[in-house]
PDB file of N, CA and C in Angstrom:
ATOM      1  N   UNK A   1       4.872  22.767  -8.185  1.00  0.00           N
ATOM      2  CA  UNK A   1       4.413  21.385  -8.262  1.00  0.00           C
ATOM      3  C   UNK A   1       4.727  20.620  -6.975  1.00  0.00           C
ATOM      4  N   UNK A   2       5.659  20.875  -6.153  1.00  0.00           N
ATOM      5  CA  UNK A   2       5.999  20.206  -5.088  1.00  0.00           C
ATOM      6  C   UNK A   2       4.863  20.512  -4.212  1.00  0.00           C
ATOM      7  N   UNK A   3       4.808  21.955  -3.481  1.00  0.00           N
ATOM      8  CA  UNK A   3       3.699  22.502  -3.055  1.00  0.00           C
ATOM      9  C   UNK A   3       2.224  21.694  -3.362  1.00  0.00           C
ATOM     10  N   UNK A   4       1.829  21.215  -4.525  1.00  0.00           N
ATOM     11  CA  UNK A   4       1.005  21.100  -4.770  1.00  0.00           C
ATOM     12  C   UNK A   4       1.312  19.439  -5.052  1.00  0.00           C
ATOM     13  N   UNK A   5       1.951  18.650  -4.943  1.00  0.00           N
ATOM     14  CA  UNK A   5       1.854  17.227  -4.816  1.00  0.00           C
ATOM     15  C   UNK A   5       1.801  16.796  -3.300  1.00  0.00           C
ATOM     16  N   UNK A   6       2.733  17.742  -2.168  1.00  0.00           N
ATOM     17  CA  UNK A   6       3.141  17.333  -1.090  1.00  0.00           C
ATOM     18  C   UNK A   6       2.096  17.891  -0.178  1.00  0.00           C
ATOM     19  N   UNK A   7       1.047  18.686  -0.644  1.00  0.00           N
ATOM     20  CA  UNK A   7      -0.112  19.142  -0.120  1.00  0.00           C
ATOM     21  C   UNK A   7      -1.176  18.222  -0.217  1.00  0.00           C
ATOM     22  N   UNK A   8      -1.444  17.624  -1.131  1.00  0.00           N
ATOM     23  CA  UNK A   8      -2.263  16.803  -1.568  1.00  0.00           C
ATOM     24  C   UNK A   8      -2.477  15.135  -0.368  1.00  0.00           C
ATOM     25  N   UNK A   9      -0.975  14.778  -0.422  1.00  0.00           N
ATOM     26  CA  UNK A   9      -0.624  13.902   0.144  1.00  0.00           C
ATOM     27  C   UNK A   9      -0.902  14.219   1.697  1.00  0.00           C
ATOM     28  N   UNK A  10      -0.550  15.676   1.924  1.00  0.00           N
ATOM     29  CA  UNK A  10      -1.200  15.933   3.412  1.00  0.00           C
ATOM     30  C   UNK A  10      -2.970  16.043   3.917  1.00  0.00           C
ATOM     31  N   UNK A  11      -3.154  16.469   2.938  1.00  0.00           N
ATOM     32  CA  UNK A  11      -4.782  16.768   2.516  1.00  0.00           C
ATOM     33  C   UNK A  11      -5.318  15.156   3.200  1.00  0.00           C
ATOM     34  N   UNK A  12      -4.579  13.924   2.336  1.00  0.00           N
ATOM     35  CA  UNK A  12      -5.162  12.763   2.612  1.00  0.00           C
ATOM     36  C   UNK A  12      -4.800  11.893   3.940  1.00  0.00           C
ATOM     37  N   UNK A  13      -3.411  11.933   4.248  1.00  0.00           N
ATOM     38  CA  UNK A  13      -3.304  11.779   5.648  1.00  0.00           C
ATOM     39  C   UNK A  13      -4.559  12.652   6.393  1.00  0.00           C
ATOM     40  N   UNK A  14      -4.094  13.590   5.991  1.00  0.00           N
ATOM     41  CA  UNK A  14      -5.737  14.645   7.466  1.00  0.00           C
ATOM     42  C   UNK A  14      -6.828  14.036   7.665  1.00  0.00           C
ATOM     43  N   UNK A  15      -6.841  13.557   6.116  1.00  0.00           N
ATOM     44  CA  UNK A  15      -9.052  12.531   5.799  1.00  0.00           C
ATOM     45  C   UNK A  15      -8.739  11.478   6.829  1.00  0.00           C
ATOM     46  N   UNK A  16      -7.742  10.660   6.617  1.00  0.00           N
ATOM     47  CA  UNK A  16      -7.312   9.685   7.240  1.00  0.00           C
ATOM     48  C   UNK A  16      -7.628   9.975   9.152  1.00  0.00           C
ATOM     49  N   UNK A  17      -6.586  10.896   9.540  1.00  0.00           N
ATOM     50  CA  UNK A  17      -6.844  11.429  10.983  1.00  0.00           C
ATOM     51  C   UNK A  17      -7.943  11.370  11.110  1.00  0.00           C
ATOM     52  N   UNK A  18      -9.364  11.985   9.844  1.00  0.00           N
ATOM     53  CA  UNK A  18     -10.545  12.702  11.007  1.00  0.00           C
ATOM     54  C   UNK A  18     -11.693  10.769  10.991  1.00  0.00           C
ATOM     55  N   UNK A  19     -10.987  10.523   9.603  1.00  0.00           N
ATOM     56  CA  UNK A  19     -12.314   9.220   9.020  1.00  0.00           C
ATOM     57  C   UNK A  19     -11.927   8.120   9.584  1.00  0.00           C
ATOM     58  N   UNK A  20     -12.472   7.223  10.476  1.00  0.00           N
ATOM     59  CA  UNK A  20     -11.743   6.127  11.259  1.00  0.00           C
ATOM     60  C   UNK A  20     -11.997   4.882   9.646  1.00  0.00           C
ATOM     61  N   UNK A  21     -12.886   5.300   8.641  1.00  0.00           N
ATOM     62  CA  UNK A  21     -13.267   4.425   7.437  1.00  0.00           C
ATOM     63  C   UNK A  21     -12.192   4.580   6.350  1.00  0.00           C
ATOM     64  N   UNK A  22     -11.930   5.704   6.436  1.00  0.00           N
ATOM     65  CA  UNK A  22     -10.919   6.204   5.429  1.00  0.00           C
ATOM     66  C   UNK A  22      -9.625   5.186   4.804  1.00  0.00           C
ATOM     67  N   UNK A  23      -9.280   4.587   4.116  1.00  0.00           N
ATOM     68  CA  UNK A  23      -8.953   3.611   3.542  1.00  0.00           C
ATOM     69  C   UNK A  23      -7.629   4.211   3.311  1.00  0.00           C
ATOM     70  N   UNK A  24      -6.329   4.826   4.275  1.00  0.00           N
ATOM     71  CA  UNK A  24      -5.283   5.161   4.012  1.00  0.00           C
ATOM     72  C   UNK A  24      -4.353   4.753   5.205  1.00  0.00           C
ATOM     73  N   UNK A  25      -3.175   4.215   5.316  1.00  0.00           N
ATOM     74  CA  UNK A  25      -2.827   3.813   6.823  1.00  0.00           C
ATOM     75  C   UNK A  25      -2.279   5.390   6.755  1.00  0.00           C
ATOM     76  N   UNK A  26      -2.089   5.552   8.615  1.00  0.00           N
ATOM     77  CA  UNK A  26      -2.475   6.648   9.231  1.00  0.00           C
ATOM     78  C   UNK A  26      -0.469   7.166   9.001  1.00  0.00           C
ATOM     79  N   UNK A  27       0.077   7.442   8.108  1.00  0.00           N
ATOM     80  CA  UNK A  27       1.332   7.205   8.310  1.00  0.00           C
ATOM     81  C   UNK A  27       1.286   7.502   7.205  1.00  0.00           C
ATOM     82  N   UNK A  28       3.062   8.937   6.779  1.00  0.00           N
ATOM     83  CA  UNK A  28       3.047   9.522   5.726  1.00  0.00           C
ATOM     84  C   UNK A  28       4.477   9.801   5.330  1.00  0.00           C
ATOM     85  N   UNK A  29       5.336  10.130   4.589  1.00  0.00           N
ATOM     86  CA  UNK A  29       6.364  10.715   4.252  1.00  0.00           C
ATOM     87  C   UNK A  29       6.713  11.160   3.417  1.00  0.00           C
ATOM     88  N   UNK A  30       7.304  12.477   4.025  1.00  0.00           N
ATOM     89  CA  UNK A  30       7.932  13.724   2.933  1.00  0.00           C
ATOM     90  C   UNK A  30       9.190  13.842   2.733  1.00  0.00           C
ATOM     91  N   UNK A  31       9.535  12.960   1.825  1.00  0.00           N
ATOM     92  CA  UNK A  31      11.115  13.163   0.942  1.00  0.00           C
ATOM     93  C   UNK A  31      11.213  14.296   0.485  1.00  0.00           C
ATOM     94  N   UNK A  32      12.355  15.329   1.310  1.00  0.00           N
ATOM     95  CA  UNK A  32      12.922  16.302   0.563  1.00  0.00           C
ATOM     96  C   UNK A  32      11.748  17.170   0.442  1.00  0.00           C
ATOM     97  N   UNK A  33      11.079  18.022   1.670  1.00  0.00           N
ATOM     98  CA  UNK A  33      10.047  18.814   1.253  1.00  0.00           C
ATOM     99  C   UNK A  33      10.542  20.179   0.456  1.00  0.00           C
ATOM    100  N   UNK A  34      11.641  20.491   0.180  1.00  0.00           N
ATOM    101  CA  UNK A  34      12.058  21.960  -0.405  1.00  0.00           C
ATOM    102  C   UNK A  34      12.499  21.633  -1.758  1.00  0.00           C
ATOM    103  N   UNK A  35      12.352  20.543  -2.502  1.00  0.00           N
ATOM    104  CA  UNK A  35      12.717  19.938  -3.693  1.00  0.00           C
ATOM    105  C   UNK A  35      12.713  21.225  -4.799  1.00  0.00           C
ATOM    106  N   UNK A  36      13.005  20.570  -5.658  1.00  0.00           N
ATOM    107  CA  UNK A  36      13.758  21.721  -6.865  1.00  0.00           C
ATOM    108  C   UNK A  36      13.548  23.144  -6.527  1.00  0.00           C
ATOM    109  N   UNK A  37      14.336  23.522  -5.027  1.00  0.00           N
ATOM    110  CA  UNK A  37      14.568  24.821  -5.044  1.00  0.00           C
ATOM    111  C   UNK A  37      13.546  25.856  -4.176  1.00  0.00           C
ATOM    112  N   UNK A  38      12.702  25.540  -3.817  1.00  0.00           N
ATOM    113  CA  UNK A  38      11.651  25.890  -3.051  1.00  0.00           C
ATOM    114  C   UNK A  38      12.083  26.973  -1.972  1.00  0.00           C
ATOM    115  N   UNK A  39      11.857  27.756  -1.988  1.00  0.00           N
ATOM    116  CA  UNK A  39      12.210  28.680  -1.005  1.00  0.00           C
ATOM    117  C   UNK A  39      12.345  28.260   0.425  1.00  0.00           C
ATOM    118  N   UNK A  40      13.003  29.033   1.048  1.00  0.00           N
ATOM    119  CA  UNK A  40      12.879  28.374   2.594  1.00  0.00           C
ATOM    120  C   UNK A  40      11.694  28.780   3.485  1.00  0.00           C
ATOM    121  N   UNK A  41      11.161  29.911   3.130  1.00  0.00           N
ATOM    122  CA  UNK A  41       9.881  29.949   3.974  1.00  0.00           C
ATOM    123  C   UNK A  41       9.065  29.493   3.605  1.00  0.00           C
ATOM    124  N   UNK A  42       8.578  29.097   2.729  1.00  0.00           N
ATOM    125  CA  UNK A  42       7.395  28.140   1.585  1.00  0.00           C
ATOM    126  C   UNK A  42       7.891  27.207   2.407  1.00  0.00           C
ATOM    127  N   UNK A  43       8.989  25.852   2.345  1.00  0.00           N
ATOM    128  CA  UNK A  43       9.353  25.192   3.133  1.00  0.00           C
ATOM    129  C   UNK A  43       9.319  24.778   4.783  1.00  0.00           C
ATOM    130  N   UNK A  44       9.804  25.760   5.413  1.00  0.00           N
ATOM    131  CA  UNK A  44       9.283  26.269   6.780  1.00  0.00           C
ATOM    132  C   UNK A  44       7.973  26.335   7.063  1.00  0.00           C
ATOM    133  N   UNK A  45       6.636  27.011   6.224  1.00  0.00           N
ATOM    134  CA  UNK A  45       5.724  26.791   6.356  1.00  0.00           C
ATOM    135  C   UNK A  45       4.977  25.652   6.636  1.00  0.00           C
ATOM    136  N   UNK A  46       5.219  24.847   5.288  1.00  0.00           N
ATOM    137  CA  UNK A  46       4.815  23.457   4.942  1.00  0.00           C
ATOM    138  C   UNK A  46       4.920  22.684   6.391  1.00  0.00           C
ATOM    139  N   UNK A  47       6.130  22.667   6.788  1.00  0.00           N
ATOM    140  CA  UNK A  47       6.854  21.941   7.896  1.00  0.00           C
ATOM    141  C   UNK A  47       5.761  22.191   9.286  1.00  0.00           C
ATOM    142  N   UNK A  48       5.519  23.764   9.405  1.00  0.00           N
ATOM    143  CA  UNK A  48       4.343  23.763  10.765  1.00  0.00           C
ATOM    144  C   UNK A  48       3.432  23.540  10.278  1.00  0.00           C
ATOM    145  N   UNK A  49       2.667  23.727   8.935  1.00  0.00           N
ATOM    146  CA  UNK A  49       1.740  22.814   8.880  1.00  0.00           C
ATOM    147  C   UNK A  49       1.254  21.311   9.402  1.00  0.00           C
ATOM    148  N   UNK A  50       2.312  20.187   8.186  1.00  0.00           N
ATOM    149  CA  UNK A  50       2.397  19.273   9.109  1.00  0.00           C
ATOM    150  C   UNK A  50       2.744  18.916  10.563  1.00  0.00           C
ATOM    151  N   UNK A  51       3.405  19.829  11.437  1.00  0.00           N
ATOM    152  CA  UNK A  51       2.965  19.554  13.346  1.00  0.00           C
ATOM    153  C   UNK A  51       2.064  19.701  13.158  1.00  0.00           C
ATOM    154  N   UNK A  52       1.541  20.995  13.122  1.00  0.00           N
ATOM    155  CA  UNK A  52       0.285  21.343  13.443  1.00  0.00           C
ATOM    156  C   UNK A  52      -1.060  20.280  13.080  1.00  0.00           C
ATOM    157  N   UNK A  53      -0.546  19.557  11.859  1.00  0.00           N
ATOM    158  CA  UNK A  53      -1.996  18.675  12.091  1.00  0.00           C
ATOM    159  C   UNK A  53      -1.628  17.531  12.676  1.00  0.00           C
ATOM    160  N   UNK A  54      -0.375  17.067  13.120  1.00  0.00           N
ATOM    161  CA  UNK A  54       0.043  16.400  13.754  1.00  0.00           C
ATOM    162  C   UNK A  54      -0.333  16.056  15.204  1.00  0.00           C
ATOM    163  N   UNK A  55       0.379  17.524  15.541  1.00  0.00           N
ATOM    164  CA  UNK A  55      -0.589  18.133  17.257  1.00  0.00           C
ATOM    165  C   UNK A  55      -2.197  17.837  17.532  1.00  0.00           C
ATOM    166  N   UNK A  56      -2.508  18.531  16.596  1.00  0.00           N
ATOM    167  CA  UNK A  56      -4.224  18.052  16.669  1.00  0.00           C
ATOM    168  C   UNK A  56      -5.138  16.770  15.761  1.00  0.00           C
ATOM    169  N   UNK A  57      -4.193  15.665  15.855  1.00  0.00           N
ATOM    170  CA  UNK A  57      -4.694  14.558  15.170  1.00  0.00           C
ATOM    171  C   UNK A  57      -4.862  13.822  16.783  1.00  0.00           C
ATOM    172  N   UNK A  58      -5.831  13.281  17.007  1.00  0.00           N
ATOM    173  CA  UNK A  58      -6.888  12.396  18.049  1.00  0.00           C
ATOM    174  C   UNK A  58      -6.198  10.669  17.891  1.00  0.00           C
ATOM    175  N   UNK A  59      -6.049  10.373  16.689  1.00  0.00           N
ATOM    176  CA  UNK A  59      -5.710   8.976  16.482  1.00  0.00           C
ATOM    177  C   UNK A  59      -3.784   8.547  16.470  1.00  0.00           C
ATOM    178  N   UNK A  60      -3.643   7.602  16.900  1.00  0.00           N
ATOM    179  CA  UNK A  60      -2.156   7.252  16.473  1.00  0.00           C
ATOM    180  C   UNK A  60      -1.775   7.303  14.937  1.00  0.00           C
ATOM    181  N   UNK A  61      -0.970   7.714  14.466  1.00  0.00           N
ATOM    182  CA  UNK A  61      -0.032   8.288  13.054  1.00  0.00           C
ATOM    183  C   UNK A  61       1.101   8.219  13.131  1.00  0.00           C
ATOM    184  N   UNK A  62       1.714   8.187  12.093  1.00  0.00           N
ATOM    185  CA  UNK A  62       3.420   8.458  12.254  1.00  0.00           C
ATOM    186  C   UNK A  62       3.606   9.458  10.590  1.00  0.00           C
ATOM    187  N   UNK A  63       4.091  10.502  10.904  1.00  0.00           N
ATOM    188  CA  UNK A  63       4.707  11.398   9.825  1.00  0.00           C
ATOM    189  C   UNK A  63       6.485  11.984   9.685  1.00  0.00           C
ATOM    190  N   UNK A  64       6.954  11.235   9.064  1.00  0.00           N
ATOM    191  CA  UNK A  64       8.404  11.230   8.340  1.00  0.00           C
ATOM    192  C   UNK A  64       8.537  12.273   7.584  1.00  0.00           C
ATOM    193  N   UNK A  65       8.954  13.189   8.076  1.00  0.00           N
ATOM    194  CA  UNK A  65       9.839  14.520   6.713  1.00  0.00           C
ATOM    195  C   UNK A  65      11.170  14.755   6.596  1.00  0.00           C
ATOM    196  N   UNK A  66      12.090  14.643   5.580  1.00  0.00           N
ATOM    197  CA  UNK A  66      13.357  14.870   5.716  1.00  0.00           C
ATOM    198  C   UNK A  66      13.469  16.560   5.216  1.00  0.00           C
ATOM    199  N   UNK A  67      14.269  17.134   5.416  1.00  0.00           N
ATOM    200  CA  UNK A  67      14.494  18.275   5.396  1.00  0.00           C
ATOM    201  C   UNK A  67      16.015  18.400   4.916  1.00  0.00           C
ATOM    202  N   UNK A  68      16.291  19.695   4.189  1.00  0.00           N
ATOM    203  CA  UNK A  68      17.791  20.076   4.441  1.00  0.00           C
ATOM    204  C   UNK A  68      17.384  21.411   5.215  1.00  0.00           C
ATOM    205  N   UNK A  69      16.372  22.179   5.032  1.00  0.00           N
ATOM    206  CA  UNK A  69      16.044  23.486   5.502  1.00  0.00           C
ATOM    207  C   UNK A  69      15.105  23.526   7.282  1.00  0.00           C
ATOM    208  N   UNK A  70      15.218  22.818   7.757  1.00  0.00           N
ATOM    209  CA  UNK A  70      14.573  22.869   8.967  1.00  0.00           C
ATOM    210  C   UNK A  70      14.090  24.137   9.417  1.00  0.00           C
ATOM    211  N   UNK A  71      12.513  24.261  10.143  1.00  0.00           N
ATOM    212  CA  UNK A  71      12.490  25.300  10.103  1.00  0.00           C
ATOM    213  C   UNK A  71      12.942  25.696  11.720  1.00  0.00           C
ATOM    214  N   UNK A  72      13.710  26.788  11.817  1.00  0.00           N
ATOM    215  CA  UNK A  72      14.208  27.325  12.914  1.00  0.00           C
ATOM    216  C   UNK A  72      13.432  26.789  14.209  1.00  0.00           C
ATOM    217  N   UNK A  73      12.364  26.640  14.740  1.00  0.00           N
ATOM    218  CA  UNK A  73      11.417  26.509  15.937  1.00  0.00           C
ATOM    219  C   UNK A  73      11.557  24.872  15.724  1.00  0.00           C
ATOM    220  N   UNK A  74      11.719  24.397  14.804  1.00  0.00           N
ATOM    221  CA  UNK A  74      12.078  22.544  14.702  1.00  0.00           C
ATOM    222  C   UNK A  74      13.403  22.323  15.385  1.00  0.00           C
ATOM    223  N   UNK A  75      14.100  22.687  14.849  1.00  0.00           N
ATOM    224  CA  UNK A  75      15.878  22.437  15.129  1.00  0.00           C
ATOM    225  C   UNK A  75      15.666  22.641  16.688  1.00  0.00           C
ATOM    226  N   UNK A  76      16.411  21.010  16.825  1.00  0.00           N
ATOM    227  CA  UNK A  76      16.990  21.090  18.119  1.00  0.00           C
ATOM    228  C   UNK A  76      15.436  20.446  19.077  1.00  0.00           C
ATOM    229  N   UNK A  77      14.208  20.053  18.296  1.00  0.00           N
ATOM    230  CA  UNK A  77      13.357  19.750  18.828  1.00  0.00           C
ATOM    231  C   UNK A  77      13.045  18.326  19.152  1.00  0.00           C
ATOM    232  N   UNK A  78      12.404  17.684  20.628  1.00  0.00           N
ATOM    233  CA  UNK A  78      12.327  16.024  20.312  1.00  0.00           C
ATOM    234  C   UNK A  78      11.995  15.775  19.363  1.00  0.00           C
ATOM    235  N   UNK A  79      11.325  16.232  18.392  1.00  0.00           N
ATOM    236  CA  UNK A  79      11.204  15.771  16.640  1.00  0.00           C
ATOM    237  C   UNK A  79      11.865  15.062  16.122  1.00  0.00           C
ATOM    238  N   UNK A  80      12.512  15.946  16.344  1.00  0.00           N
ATOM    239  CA  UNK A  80      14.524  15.195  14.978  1.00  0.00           C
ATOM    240  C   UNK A  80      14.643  14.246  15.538  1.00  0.00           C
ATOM    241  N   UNK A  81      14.976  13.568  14.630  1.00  0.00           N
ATOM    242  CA  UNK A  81      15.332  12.089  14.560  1.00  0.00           C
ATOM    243  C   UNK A  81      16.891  12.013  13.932  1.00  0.00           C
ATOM    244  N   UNK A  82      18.046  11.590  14.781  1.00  0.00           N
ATOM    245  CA  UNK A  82      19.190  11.445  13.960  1.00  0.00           C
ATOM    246  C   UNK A  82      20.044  12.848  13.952  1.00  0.00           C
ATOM    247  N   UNK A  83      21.764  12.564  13.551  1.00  0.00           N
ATOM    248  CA  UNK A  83      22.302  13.747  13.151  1.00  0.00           C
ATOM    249  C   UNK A  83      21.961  14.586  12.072  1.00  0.00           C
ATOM    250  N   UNK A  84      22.817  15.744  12.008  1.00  0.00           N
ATOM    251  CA  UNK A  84      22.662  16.858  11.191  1.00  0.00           C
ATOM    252  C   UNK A  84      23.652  16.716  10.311  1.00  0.00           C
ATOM    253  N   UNK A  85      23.489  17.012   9.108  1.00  0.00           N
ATOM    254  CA  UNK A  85      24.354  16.500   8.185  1.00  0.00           C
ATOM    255  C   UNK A  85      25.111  17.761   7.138  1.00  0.00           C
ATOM    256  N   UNK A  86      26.194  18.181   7.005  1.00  0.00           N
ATOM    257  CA  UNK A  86      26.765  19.439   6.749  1.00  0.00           C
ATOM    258  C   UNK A  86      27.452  19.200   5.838  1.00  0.00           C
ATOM    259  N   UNK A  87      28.000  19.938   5.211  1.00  0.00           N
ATOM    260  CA  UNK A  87      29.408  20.215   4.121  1.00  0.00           C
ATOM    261  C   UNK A  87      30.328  19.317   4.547  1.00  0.00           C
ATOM    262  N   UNK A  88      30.583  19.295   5.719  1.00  0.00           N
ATOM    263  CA  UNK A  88      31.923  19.153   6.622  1.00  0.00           C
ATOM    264  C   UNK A  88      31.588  17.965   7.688  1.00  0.00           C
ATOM    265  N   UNK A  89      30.147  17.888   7.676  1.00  0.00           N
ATOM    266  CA  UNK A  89      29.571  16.276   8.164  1.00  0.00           C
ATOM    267  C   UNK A  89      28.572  15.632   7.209  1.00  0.00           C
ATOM    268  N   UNK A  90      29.371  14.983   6.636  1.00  0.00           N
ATOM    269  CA  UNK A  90      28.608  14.487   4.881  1.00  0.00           C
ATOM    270  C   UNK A  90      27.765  12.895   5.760  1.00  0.00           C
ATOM    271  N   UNK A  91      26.660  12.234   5.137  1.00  0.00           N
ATOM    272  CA  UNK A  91      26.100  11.211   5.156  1.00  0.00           C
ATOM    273  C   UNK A  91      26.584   9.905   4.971  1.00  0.00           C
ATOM    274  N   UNK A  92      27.974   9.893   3.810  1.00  0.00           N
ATOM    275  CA  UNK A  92      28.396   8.842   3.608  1.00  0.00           C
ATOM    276  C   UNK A  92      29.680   9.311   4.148  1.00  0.00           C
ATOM    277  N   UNK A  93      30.364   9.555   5.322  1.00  0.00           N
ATOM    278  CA  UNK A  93      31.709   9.609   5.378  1.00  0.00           C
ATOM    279  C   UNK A  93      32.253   7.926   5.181  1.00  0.00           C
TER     280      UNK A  93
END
């Protein structure tokens, strides 16, 4: 179900990118794309998806994904936004 809600939502950002009519502001976010458990490459996937239509979107956009699973080729990329947050470097210290 995640797969298939958080796809959907990308589906319509994309209409958005190609339709200058398209009735969606150009701007999206993915809370927690690996939600209840999602594998990490299902996850990882998802994640180059969205660059990838990112990369080849023509118009200005902004797309927000939080992650705990980053996919390897992300980490460490101008992407990230903010620290990394661990066992041992918690969010609310």
């Amino acid at each position: 179900m995640v797969i298939l809600k958080n796809s959907f939502a990308l589906g319509l950002l994309a209409s958005s990118l190609l339709d200058k009519d398209f009735k969606l502001p150009r701007w999206m976010l993915f809370d927690n794309v690996e939600d209840k458990g999602m594998v990490e490459e299902r996850s990882w996937n998802f994640q180059r998806l969205i660059v990838d239509l990112s990369a080849e979107a023509k118009v200005p956009h902004q797309i927000i994904f939080t992650t705990s699973k980053i996919a390897p080729e992300l980490d460490g990329s101008p992407m990230i936004v903010g620290k990394r947050y661990t066992r041992a470097a918690r969010s609310l210290n």
